[in-house]
Protein backbone atom coordinates (compact mmCIF):
# COMPACT_ATOMS: atom_id res chain seq x y z
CA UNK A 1 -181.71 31.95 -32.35
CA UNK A 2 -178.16 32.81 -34.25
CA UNK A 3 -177.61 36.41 -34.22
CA UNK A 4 -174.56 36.52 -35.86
CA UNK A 5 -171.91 34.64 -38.87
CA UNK A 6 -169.87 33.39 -36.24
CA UNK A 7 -172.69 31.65 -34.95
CA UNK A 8 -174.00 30.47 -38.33
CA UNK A 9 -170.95 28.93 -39.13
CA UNK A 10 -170.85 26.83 -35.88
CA UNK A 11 -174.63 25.68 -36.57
CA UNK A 12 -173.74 24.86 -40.18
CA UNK A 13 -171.12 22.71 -38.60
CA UNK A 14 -173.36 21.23 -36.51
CA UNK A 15 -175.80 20.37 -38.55
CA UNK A 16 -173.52 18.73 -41.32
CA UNK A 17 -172.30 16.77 -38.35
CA UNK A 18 -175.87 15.69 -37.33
CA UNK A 19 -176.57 15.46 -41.47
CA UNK A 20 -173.66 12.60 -41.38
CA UNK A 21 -174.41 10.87 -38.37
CA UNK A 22 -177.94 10.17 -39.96
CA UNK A 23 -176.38 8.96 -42.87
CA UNK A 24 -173.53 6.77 -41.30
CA UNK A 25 -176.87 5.51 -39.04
CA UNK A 26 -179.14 4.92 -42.23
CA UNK A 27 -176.18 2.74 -44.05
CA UNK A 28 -173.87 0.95 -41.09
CA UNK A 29 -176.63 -0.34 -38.73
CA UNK A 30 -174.69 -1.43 -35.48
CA UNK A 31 -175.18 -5.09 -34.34
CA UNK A 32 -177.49 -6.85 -31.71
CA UNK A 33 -179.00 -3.70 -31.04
CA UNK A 34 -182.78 -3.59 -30.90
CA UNK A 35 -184.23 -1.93 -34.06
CA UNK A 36 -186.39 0.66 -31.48
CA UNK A 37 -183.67 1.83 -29.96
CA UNK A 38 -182.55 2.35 -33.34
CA UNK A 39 -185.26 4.57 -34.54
CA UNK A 40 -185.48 6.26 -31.14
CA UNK A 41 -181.64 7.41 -32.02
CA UNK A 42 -182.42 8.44 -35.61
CA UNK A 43 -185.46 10.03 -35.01
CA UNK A 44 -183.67 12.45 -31.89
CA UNK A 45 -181.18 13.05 -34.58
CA UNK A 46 -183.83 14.15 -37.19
CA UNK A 47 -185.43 15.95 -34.75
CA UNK A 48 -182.32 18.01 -33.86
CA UNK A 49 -181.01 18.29 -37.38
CA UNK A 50 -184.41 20.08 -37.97
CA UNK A 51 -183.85 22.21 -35.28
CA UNK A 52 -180.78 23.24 -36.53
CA UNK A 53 -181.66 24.04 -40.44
CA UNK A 54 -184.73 25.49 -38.90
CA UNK A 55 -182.55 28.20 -37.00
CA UNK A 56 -179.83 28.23 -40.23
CA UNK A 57 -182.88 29.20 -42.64
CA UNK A 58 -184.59 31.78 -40.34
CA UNK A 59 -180.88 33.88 -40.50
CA UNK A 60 -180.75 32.84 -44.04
CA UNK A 61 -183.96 34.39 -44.92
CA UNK A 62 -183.15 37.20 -42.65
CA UNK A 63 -180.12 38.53 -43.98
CA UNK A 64 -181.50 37.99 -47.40
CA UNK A 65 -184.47 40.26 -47.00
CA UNK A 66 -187.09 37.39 -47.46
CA UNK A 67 -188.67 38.68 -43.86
CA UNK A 68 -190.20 41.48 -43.18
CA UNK A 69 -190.39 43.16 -39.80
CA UNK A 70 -193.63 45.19 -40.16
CA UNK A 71 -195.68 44.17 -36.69
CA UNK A 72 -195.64 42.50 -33.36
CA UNK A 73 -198.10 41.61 -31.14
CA UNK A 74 -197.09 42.46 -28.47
CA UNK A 75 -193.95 44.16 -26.51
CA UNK A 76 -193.20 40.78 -25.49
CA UNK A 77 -192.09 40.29 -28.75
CA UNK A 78 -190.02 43.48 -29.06
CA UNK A 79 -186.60 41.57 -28.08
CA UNK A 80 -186.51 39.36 -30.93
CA UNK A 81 -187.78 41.78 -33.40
CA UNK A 82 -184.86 43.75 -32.74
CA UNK A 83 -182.96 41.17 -33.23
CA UNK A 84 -184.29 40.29 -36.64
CA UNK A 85 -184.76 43.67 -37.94
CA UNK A 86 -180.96 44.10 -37.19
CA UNK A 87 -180.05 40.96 -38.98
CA UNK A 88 -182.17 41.87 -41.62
CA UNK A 89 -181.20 45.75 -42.06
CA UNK A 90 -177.28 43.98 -42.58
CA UNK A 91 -176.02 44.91 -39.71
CA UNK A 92 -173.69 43.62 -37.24
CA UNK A 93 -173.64 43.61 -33.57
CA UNK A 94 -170.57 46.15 -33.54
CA UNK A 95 -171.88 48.26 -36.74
CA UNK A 96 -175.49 48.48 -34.71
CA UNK A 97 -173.00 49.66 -31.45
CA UNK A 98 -171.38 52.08 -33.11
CA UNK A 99 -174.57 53.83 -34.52
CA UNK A 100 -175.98 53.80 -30.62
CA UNK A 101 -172.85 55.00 -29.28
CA UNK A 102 -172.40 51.79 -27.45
CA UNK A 103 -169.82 49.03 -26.81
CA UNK A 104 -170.25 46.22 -29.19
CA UNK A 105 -169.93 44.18 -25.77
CA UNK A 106 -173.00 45.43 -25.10
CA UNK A 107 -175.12 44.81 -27.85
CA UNK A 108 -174.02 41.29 -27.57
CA UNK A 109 -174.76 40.86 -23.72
CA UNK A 110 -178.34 42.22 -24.43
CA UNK A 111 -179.00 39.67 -27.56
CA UNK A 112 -177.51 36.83 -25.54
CA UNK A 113 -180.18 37.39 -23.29
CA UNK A 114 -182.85 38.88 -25.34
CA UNK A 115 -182.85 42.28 -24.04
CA UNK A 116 -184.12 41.10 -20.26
CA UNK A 117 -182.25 44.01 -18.57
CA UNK A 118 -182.21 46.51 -20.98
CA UNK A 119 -184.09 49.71 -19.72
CA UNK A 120 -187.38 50.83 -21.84
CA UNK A 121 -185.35 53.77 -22.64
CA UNK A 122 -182.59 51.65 -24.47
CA UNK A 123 -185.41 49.48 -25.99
CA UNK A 124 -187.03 52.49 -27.94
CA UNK A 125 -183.75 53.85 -28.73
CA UNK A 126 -182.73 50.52 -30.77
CA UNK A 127 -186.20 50.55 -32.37
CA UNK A 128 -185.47 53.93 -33.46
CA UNK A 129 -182.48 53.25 -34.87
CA UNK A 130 -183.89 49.86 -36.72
CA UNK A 131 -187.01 51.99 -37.45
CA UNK A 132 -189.46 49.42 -35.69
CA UNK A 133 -192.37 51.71 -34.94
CA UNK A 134 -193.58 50.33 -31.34
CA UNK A 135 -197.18 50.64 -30.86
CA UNK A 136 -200.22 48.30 -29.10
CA UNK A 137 -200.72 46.20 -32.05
CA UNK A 138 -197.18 45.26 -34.09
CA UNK A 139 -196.06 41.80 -34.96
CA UNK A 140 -193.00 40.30 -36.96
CA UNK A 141 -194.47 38.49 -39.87
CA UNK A 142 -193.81 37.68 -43.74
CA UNK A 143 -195.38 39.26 -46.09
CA UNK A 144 -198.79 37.35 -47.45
CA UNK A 145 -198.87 38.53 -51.62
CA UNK A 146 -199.59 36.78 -54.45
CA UNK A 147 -196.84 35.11 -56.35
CA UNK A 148 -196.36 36.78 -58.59
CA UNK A 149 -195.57 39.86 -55.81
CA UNK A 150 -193.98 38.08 -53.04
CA UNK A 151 -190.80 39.53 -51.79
CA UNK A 152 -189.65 35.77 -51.18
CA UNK A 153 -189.89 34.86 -55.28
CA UNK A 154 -187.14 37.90 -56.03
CA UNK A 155 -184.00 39.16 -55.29
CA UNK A 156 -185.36 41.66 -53.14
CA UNK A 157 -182.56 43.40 -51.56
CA UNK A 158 -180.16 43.65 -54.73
CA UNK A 159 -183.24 45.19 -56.62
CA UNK A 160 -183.66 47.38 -53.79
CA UNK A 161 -179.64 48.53 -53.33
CA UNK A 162 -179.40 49.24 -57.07
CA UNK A 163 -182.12 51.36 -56.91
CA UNK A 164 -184.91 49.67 -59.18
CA UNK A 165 -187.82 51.53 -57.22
CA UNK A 166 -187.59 54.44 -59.06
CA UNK A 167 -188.11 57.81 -56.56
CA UNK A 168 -188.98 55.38 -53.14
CA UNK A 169 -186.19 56.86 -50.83
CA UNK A 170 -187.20 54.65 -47.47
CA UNK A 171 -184.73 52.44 -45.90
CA UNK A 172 -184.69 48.82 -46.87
CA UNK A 173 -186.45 47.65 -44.10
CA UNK A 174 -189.77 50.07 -45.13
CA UNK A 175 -189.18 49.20 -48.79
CA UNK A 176 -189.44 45.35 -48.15
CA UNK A 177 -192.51 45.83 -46.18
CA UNK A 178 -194.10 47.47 -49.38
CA UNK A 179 -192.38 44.76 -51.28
CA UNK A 180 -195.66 44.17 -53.44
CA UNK A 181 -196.69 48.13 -54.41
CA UNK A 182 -193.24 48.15 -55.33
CA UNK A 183 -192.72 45.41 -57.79
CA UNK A 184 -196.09 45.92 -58.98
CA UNK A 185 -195.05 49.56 -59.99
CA UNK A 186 -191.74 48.03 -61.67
CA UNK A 187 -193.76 46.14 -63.87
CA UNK A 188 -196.21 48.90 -64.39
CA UNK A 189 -193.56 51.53 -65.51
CA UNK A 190 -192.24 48.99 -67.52
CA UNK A 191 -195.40 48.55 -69.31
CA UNK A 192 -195.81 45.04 -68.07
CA UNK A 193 -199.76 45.54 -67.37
CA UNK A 194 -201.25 43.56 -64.72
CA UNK A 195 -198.24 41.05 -64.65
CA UNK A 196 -198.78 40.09 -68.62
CA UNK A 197 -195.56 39.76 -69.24
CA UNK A 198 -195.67 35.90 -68.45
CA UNK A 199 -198.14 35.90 -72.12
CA UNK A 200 -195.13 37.49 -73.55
CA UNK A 201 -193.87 36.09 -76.70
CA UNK A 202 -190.12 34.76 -75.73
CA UNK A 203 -187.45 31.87 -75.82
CA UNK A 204 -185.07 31.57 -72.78
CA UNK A 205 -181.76 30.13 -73.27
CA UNK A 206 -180.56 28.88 -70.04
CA UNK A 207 -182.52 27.96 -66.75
CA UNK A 208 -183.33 31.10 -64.39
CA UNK A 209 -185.29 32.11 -61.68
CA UNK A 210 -188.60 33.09 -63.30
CA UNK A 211 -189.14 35.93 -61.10
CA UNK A 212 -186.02 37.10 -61.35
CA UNK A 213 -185.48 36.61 -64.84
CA UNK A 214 -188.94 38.74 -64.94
CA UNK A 215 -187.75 41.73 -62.97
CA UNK A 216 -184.36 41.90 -64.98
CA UNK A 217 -186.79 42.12 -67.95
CA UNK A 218 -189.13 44.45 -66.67
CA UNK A 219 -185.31 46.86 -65.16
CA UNK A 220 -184.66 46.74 -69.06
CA UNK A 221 -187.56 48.31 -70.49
CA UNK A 222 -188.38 50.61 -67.66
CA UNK A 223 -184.62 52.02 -69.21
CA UNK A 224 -185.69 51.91 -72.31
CA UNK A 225 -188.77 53.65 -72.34
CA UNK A 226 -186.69 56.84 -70.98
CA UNK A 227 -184.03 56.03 -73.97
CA UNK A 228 -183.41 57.58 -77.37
CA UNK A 229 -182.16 56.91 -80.74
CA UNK A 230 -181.32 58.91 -83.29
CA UNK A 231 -182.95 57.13 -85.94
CA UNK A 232 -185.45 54.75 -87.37
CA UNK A 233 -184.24 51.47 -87.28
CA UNK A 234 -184.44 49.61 -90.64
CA UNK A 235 -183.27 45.59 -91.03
CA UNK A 236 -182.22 46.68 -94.62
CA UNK A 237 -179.42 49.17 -93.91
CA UNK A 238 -177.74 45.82 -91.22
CA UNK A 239 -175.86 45.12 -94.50
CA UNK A 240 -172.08 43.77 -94.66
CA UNK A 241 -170.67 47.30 -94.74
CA UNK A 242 -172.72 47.86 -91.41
CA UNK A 243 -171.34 44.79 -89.84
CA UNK A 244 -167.76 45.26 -90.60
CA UNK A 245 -167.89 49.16 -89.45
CA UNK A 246 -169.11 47.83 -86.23
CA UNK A 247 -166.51 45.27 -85.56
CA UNK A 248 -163.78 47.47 -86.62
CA UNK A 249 -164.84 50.01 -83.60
CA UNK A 250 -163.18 46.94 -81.52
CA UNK A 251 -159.94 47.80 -82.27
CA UNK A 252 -160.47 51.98 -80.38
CA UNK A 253 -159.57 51.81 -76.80
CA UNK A 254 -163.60 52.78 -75.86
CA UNK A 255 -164.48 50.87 -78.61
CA UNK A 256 -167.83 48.81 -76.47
CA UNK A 257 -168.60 52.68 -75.76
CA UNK A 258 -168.41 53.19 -79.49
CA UNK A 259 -170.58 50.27 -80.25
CA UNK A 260 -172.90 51.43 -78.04
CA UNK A 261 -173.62 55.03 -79.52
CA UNK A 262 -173.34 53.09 -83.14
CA UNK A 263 -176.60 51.05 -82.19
CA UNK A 264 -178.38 54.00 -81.27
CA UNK A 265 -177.53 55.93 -84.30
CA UNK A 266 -179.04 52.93 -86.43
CA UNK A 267 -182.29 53.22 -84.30
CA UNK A 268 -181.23 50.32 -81.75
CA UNK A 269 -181.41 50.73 -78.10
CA UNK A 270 -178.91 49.55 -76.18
CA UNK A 271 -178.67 49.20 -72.35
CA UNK A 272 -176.55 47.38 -69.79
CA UNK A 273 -178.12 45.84 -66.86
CA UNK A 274 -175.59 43.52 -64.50
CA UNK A 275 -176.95 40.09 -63.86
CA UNK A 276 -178.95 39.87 -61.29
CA UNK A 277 -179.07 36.48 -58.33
CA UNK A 278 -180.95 34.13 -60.13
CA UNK A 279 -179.52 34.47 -63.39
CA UNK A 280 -176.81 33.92 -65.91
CA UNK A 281 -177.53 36.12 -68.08
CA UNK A 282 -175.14 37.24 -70.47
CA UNK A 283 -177.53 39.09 -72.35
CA UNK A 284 -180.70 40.03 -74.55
CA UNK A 285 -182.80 40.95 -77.66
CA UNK A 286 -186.07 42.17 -77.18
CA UNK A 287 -188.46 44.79 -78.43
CA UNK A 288 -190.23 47.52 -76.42
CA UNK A 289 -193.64 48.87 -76.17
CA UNK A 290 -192.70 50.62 -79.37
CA UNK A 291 -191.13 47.81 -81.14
CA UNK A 292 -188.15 49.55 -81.25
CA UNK A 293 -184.95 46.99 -81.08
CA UNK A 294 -183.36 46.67 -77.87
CA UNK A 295 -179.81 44.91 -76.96
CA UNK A 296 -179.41 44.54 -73.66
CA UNK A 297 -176.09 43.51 -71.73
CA UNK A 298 -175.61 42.03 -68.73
CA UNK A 299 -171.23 42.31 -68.86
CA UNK A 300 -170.99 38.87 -67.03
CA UNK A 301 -168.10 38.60 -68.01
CA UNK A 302 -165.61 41.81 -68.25
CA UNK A 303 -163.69 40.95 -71.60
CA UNK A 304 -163.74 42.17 -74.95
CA UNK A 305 -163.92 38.82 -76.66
CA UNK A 306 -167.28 38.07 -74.68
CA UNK A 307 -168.23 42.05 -74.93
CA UNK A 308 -168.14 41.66 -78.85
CA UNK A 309 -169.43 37.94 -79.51
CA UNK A 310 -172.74 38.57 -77.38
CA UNK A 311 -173.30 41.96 -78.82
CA UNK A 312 -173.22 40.21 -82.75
CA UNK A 313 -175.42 37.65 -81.23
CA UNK A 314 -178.32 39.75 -80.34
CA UNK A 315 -177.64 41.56 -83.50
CA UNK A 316 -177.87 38.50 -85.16
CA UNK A 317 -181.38 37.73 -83.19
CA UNK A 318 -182.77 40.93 -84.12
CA UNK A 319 -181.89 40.50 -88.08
CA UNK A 320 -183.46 36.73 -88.06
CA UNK A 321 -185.88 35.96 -85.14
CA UNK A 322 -187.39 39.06 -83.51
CA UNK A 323 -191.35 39.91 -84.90
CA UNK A 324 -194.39 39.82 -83.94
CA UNK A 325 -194.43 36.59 -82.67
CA UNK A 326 -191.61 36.16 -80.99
CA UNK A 327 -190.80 39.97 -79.02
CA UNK A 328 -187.83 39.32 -76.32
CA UNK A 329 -184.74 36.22 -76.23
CA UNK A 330 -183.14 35.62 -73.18
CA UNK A 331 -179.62 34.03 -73.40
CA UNK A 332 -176.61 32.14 -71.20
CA UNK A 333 -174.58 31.77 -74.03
CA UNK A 334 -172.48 29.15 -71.64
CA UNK A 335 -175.75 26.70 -72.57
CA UNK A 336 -175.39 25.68 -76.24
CA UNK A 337 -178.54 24.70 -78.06
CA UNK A 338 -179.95 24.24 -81.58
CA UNK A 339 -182.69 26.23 -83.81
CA UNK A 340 -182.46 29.55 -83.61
CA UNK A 341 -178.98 30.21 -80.70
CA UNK A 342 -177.07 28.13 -83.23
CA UNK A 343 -178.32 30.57 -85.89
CA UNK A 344 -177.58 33.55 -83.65
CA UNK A 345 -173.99 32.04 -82.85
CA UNK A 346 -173.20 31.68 -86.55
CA UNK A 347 -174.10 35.00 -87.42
CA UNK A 348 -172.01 36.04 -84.76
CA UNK A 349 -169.16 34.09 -85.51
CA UNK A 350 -169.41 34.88 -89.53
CA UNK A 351 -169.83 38.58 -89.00
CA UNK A 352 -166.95 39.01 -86.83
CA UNK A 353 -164.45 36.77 -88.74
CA UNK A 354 -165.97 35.76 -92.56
CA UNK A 355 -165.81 32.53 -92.65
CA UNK A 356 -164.31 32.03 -95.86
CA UNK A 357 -161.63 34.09 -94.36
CA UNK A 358 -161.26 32.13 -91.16
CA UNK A 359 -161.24 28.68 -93.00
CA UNK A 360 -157.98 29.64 -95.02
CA UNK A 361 -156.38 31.29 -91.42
CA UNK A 362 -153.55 30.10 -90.20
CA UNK A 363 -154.99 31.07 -87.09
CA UNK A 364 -156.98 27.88 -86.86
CA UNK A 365 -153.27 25.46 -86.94
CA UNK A 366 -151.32 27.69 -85.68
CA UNK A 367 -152.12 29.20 -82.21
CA UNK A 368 -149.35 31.76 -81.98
CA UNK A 369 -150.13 34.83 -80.46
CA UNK A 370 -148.04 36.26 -83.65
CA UNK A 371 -150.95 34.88 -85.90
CA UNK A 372 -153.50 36.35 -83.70
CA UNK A 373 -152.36 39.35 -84.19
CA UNK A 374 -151.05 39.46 -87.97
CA UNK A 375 -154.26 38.07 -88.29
CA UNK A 376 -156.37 40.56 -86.45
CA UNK A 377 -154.57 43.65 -88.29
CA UNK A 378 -155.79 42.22 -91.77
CA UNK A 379 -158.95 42.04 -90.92
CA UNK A 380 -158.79 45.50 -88.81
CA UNK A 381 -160.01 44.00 -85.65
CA UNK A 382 -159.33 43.22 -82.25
CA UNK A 383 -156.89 40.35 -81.28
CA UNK A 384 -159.50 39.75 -78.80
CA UNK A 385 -161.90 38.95 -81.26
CA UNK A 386 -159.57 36.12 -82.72
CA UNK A 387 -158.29 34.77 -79.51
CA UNK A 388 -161.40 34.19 -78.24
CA UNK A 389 -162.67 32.20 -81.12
CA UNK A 390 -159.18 29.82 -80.67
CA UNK A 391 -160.55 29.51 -77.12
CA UNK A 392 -163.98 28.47 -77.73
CA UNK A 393 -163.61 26.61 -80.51
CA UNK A 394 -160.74 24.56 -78.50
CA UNK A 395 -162.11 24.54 -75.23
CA UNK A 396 -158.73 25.61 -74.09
CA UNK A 397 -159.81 28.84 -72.39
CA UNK A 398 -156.19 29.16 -70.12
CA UNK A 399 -154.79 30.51 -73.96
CA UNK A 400 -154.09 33.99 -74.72
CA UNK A 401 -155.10 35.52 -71.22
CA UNK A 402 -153.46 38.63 -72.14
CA UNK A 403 -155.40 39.34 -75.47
CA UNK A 404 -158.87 38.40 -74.49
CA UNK A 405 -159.24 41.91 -73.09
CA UNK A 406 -159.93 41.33 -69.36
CA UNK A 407 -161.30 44.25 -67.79
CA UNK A 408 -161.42 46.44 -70.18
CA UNK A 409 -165.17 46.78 -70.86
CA UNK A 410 -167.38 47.51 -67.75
CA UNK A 411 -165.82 50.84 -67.13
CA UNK A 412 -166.77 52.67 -70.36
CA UNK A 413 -170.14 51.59 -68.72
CA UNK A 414 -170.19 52.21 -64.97
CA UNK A 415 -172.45 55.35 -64.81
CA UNK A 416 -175.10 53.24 -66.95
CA UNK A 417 -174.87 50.13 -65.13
């Protein structure tokens, strides 16, 4: 069993080893050697190989919280579950010493050997510390849940250290082995009945972890329900005046802070949710149980060019494609596509820069950082805004490093996030 990244690393090796000794075996056949011996050879490789990704996926799905220590058998089984439950609560052999007072040494000696001399006494007191309750009847198994609530489909543990269970205060360990009252209350709260939200009405730009992409969903309206806005929102008052106003907030130093309050004013919710394993998301339009408009962010990327272009974009989806048929948008905006992202990316692009203005710029021949930002003072907007368009439409995105903004958007929005 590997109990630690040091020995991970060295079973990896192994087993690319083994992986290429198949392969040089499957395609450079040695000579006047009997084709049973042969297969005898390959097949001991495979079966080691196995072995060895076996052992590699057991500490994989360990550390990653897609096992659940909940029960053993037996105490015959206690050595190994400490083992586990230590791998899977994240900690090391010295961070698991320190918390028992005990040489790191130690721990190691007693995992080597799977606890064989270690007193009752110490036994209980690891438990303890791992919070393995130790009874007649307790066995290390994975959870058993439909699919739709099995801990193995999600990101369990990042949902779990950015707090998405609402008041559940348990260690990780206990929340994983309620894994499925858990997500099914995330979905409930978010007023995802009975796992519905697969009926939903959506598009998805990009290709995502269903489940995940699911949770991140359901994280976004559970904040939403508990958010307010000042107004009503109407699509008549979006008008040209409204546009400009909010791309001229670029150019104030909290100016995505800005935006954000702006949105709410005009009876838009807006919330920012970092991407979640799974994803690349850079962002959302959706409506909630209300129908209420809702931009959602996921900051991928920390730069104002990004900041601004995927905030106009799901503006520009909730102007022209969210109704009653068609009630949340997923998007990678990395991923181009046609229909109604090439829509959303015009309206973007137009709203930000006019295009009858950016035809006639000399921005578009000359890439000067001058023009940039003669450019971006006539229009009273953010060089950022302008460089960024050079870059994308160009494909040269090592230009203008120092106007794009980088870094200067995720900390008007760290308390939210």
């Amino acid at each position: 069993m590997i109990t630690n990244d040091r020995q991970y690393k060295i079973v990896k090796s192994q087993a690319e080893d083994f992986q290429n000794a198949l392969e040089s075996l499957s395609f450079k056949l040695p000579e006047n050697v009997h084709p049973q011996l042969i297969d005898a050879h390959r097949n001991a490789i495979e079966s080691k190989l196995q072995d060895l990704l076996l052992s590699l996926k057991e500490y994989e799905d360990l550390k990653d919280g897609k096992t659940v220590i909940s029960e053993i058998n037996s105490l015959e089984e206690l050595p190994l579950a400490l083992i586990r439950s230590r791998i899977a609560n994240n900690l090391t052999q010295s961070e698991l010493a320190d918390k028992l007072d005990m040489k790191m040494q130690q721990i190691q000696r007693y995992e080597a050997e799977k606890y064989e001399t270690a007193s009752l006494k110490t036994l209980i007191k690891i438990a303890n510390q791992l919070n393995i309750v130790v009874n007649a009847d307790i066995q290390l198994k994975t959870i058993d849940a439909p699919e739709s609530l099995d801990i193995k489909n999600y990101p369990f543990k990042q949902m779990f250290q950015r707090n998405w269970f609402g008041t559940f205060l348990g260690s990780y360990n206990e929340a994983a082995k309620q894994a499925p009252q858990l997500l099914a209350s995330l979905f409930s709260t978010a007023g995802l009945d009975e796992f519905k939200y697969s009926l939903n009405k959506k598009t998805v730009r990009g290709n995502f972890n269903q489940f995940a992409l699911n949770a991140w969903y359901a994280r976004v309206l559970q904040r939403a329900r508990s958010q307010k806005v000042e107004g009503i929102f109407n699509k008549n008052t979006i008008d040209e005046f409204w546009l400009k106003s909010l791309a001229e907030l670029s150019l104030q130093n909290d100016g995505p802070y800005k935006a954000s309050e702006f949105l709410r004013k005009s009876g838009i919710k807006f919330i920012v949710e970092p991407v979640i394993d799974g994803t690349l998301l850079d962002g959302a339009a959706l409506l909630d149980n209300d129908y209420v408009p809702v931009v959602a962010m996921t900051l991928r990327y920390d730069r104002l060019d990004n900041f601004w272009f995927v905030l106009f974009h799901e503006i520009g989806h909730i102007l022209l494609h969210l109704n009653e048929n068609l009630n949340v948008i997923f998007d990678d905006l990395d991923v181009k596509l046609e229909g109604i992202e090439k829509e959303a990316d015009l309206f973007a692009l137009n709203a930000l820069i006019p295009d009858d203005i950016w035809r006639k710029s000399l921005v578009r021949f000359n890439h000067s950082k001058e023009t940039i930002i003669n450019q971006a003072e006539i229009l009273s907007i953010h060089p950022a805004l302008l460089a960024g368009r050079v870059r994308k439409e160009t494909g040269k995105y090592f230009l203008f490093n120092d106007l794009i903004g980088q870094g200067e958007v995720r900390k008007y929005f760290e308390n939210q996030a």
